[in-house]
Protein backbone atom coordinates (compact mmCIF):
# COMPACT_ATOMS: atom_id res chain seq x y z
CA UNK A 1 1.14 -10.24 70.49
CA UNK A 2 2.47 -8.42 73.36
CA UNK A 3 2.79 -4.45 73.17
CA UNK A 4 6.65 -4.54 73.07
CA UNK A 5 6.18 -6.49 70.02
CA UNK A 6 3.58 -4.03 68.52
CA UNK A 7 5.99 -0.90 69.64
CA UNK A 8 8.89 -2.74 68.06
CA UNK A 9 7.40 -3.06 64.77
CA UNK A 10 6.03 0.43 64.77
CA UNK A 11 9.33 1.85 65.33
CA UNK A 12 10.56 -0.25 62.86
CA UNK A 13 8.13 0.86 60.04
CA UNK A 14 8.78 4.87 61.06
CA UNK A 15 12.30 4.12 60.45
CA UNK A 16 12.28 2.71 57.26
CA UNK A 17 9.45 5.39 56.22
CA UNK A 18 11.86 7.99 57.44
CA UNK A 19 14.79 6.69 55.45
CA UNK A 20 12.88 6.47 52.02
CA UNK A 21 11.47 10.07 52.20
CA UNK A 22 14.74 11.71 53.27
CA UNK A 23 16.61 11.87 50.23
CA UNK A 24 13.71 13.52 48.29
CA UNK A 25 12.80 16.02 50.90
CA UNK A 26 16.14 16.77 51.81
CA UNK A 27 16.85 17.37 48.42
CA UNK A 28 13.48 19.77 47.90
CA UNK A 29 14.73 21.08 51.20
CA UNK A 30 17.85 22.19 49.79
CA UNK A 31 16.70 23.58 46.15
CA UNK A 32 13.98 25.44 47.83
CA UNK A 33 16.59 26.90 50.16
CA UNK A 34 19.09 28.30 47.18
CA UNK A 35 15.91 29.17 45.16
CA UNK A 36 14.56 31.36 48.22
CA UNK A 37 18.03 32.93 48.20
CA UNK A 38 18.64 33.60 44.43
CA UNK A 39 14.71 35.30 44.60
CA UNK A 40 15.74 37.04 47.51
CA UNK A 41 18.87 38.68 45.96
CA UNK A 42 17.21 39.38 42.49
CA UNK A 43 13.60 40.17 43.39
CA UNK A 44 12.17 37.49 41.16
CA UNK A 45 8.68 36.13 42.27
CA UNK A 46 8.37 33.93 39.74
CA UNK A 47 6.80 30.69 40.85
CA UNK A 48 7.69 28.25 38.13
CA UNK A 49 11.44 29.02 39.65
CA UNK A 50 10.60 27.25 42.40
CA UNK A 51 8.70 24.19 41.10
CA UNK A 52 10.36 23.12 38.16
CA UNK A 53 13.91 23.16 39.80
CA UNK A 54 12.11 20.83 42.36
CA UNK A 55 10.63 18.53 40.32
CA UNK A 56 13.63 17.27 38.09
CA UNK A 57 15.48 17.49 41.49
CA UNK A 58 13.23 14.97 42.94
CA UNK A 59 13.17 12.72 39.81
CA UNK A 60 16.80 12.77 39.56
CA UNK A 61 16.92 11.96 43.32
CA UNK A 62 14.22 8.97 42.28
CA UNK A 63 16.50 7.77 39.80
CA UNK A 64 19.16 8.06 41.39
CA UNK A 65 18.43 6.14 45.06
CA UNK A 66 15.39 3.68 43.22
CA UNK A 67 17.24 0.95 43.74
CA UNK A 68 18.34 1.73 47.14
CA UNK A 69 14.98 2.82 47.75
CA UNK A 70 13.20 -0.45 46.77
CA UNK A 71 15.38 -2.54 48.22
CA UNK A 72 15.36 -1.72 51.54
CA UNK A 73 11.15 -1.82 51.31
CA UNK A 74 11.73 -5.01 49.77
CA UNK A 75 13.91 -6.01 52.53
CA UNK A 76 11.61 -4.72 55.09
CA UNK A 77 8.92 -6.40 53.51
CA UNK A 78 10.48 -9.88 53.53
CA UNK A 79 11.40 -9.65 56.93
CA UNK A 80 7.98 -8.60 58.31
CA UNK A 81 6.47 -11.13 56.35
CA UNK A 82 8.90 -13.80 57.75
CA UNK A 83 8.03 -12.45 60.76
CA UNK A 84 4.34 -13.19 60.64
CA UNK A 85 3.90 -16.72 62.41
CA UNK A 86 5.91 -14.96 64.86
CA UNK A 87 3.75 -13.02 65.61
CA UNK A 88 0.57 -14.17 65.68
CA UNK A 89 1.30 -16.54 68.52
């Protein structure tokens, strides 16, 4: 196993671990971004405001893209294990 190949499949797995955290912390991004406002204009500190909004936020998102989400690890998965012969040569 040559480094391209090793570089290859690193890039690979940041890619697909960048694309199944992105809808959750985009999504946290967001609600924690109109929650910071909304405190901002009314003065409440209140931190329960910010952490349940976030949590059903992120389970809807969960819900939502699970499927999506599992199977492109599954498909990931597959393929690197396909791969393996490959790349043990």
């Amino acid at each position: 196993m040559d480094a391209d190949t090793i570089v290859s499949l690193v890039h690979d797995m940041l890619w697909v671990t960048l694309k199944l955290a992105a809808p959750a912390l985009l999504s946290i991004l967001l609600i924690g971004l109109l929650i910071a406002v909304f405190q901002a204009a009314t003065q409440i500190n209140e931190m329960t405001l910010s952490f349940v909004p976030k949590l059903i936020v992120v389970a809807l998102v969960l819900v939502l893209a699970g499927h999506w989400m599992l199977r492109l690890i599954t498909d990931y998965t597959l393929e690197l294990f396909t791969h393996i012969p490959a790349l043990i040569d």
